[in-house]
N, C-alpha and C. Protein backbone atom coordinates (compact mmCIF):
# COMPACT_ATOMS: atom_id res chain seq x y z
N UNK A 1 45.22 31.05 -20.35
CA UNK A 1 44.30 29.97 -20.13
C UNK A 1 43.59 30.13 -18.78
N UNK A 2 44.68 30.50 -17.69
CA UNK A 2 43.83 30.72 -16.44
C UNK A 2 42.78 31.82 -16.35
N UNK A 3 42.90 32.84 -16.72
CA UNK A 3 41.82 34.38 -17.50
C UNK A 3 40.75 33.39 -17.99
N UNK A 4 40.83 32.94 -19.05
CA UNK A 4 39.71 31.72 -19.70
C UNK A 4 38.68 31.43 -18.81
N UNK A 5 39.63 30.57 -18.15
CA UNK A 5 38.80 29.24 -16.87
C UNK A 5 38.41 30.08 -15.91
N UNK A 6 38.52 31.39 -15.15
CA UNK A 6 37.92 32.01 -14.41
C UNK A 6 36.89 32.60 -15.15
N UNK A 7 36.86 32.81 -16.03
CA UNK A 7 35.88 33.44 -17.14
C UNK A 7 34.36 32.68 -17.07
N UNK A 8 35.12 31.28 -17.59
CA UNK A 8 33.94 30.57 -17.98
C UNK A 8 33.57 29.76 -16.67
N UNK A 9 34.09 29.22 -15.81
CA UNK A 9 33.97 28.41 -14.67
C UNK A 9 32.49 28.73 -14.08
N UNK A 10 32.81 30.12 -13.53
CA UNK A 10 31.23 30.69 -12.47
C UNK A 10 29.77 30.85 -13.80
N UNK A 11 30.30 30.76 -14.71
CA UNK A 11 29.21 30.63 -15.53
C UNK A 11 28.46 29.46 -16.15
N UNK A 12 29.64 28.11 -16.14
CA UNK A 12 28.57 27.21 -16.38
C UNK A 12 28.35 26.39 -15.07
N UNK A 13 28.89 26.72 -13.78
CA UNK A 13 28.45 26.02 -12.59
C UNK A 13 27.46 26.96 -12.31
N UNK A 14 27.10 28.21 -12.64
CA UNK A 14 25.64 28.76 -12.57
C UNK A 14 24.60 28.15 -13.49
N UNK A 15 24.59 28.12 -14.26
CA UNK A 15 23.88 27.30 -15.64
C UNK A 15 23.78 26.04 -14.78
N UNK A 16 24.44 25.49 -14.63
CA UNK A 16 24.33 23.80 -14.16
C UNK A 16 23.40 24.19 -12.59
N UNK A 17 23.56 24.92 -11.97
CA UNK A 17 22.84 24.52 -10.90
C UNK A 17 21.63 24.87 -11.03
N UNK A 18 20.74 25.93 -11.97
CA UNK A 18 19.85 26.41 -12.48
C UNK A 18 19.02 25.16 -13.24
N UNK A 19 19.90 24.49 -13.92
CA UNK A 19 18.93 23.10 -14.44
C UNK A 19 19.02 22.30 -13.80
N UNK A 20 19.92 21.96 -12.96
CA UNK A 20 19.65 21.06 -11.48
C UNK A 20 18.21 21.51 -10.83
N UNK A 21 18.32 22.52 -10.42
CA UNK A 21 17.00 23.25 -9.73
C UNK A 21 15.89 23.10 -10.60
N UNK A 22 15.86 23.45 -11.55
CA UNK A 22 14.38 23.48 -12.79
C UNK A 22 14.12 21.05 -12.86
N UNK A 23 15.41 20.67 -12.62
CA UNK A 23 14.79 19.25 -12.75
C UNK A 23 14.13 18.94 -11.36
N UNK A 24 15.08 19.55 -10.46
CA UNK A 24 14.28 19.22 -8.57
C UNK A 24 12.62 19.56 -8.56
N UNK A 25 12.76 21.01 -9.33
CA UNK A 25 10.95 21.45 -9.04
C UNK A 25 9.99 20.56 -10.25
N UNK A 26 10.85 20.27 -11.31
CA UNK A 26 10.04 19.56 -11.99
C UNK A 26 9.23 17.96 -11.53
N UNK A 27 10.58 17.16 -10.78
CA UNK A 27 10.35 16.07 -10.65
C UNK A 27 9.22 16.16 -9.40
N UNK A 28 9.54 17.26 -8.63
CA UNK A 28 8.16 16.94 -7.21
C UNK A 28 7.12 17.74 -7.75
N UNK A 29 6.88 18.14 -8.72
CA UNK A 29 5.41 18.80 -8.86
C UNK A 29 5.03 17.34 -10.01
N UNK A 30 5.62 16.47 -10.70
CA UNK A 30 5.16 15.31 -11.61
C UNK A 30 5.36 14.04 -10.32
N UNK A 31 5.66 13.67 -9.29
CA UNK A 31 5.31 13.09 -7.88
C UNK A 31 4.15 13.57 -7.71
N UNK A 32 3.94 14.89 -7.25
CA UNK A 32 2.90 15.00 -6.58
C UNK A 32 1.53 14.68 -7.54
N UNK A 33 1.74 15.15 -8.98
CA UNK A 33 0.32 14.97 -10.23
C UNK A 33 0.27 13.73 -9.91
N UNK A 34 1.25 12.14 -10.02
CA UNK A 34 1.21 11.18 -9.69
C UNK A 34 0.68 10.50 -9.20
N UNK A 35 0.44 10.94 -7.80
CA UNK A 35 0.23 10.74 -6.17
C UNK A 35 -1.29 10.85 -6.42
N UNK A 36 -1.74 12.52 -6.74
CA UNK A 36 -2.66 12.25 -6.95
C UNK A 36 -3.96 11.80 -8.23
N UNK A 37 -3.40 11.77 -8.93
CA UNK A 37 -3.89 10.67 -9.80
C UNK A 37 -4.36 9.00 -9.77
N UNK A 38 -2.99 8.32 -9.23
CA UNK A 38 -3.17 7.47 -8.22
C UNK A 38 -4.64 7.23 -7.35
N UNK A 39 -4.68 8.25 -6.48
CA UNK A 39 -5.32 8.20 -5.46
C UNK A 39 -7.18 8.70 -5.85
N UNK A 40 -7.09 9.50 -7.44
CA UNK A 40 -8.37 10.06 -7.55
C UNK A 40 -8.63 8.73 -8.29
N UNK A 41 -7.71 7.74 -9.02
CA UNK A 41 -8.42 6.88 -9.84
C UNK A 41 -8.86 5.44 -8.57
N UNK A 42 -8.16 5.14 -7.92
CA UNK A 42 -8.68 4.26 -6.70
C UNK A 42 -9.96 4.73 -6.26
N UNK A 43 -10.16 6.16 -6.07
CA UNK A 43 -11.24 6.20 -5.23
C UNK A 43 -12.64 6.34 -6.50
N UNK A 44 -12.23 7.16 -7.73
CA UNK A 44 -13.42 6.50 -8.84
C UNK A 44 -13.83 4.86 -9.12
N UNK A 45 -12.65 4.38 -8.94
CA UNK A 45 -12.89 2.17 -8.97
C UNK A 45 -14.10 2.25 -7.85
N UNK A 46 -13.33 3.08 -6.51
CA UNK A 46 -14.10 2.04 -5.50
C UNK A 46 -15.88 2.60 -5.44
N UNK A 47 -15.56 3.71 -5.99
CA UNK A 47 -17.02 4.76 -5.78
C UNK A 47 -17.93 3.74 -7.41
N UNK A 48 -17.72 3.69 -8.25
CA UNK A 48 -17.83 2.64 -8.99
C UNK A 48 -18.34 1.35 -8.69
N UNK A 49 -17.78 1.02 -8.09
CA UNK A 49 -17.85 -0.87 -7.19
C UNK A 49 -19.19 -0.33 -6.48
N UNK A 50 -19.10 0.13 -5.33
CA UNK A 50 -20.23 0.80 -4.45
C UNK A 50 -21.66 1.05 -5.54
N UNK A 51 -21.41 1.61 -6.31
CA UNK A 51 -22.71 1.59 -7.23
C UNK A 51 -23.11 0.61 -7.82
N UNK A 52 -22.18 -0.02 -8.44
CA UNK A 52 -22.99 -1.32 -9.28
C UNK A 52 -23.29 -2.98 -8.06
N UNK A 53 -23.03 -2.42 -6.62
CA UNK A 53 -23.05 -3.34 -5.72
C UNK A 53 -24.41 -3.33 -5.52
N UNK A 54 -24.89 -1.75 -5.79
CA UNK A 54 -25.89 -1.02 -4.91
C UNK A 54 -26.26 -1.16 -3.32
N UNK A 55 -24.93 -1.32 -2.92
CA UNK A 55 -24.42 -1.33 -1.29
C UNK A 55 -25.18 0.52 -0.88
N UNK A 56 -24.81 0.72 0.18
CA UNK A 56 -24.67 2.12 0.87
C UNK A 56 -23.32 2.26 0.85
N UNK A 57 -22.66 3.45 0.43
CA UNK A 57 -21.54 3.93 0.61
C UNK A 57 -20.38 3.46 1.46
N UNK A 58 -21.22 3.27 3.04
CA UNK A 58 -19.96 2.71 4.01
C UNK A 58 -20.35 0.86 4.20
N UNK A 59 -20.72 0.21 3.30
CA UNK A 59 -20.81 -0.74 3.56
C UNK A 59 -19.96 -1.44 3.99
N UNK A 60 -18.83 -1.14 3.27
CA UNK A 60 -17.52 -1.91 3.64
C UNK A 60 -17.19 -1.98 5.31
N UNK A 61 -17.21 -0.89 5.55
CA UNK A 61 -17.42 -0.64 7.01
C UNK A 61 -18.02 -1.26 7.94
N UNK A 62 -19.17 -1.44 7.24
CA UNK A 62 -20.27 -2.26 8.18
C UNK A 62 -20.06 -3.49 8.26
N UNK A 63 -19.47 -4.07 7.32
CA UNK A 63 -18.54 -5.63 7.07
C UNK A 63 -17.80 -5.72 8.29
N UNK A 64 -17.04 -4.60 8.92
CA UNK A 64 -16.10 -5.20 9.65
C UNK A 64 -16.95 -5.39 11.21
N UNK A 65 -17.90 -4.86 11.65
CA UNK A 65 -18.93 -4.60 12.77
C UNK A 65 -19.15 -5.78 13.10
């Protein structure tokens, strides 16, 4: 049994850390699509808003002056 368990041991704690690793790179490259998705759809709203205001671009800006 001990022959066995040395057998199989280093092979599925290799396996296991290999899909540990494949979920780590998965989860921060679907963060980062996230992030920016997020951030491209805010700035289509606001670029959006700005047009149908028919403001100038930095108007908002000029609000705070």
């Amino acid at each position: 049994m001990y022959k066995e368990l040395t057998r199989v041991i280093p092979t599925a704690a290799a396996f296991s850390c290999a899909i540990l690793g494949l979920l780590s790179v998965m989860a921060d490259f679907l963060l980062r699509l996230g992030f920016l998705m997020t951030v491209s759809i805010i700035y289509n709203h606001w670029k959006i808003g700005m047009h149908e205001s028919g403001r100038p671009r930095m108007a908002v800006f000029g609000d705070l002056l």
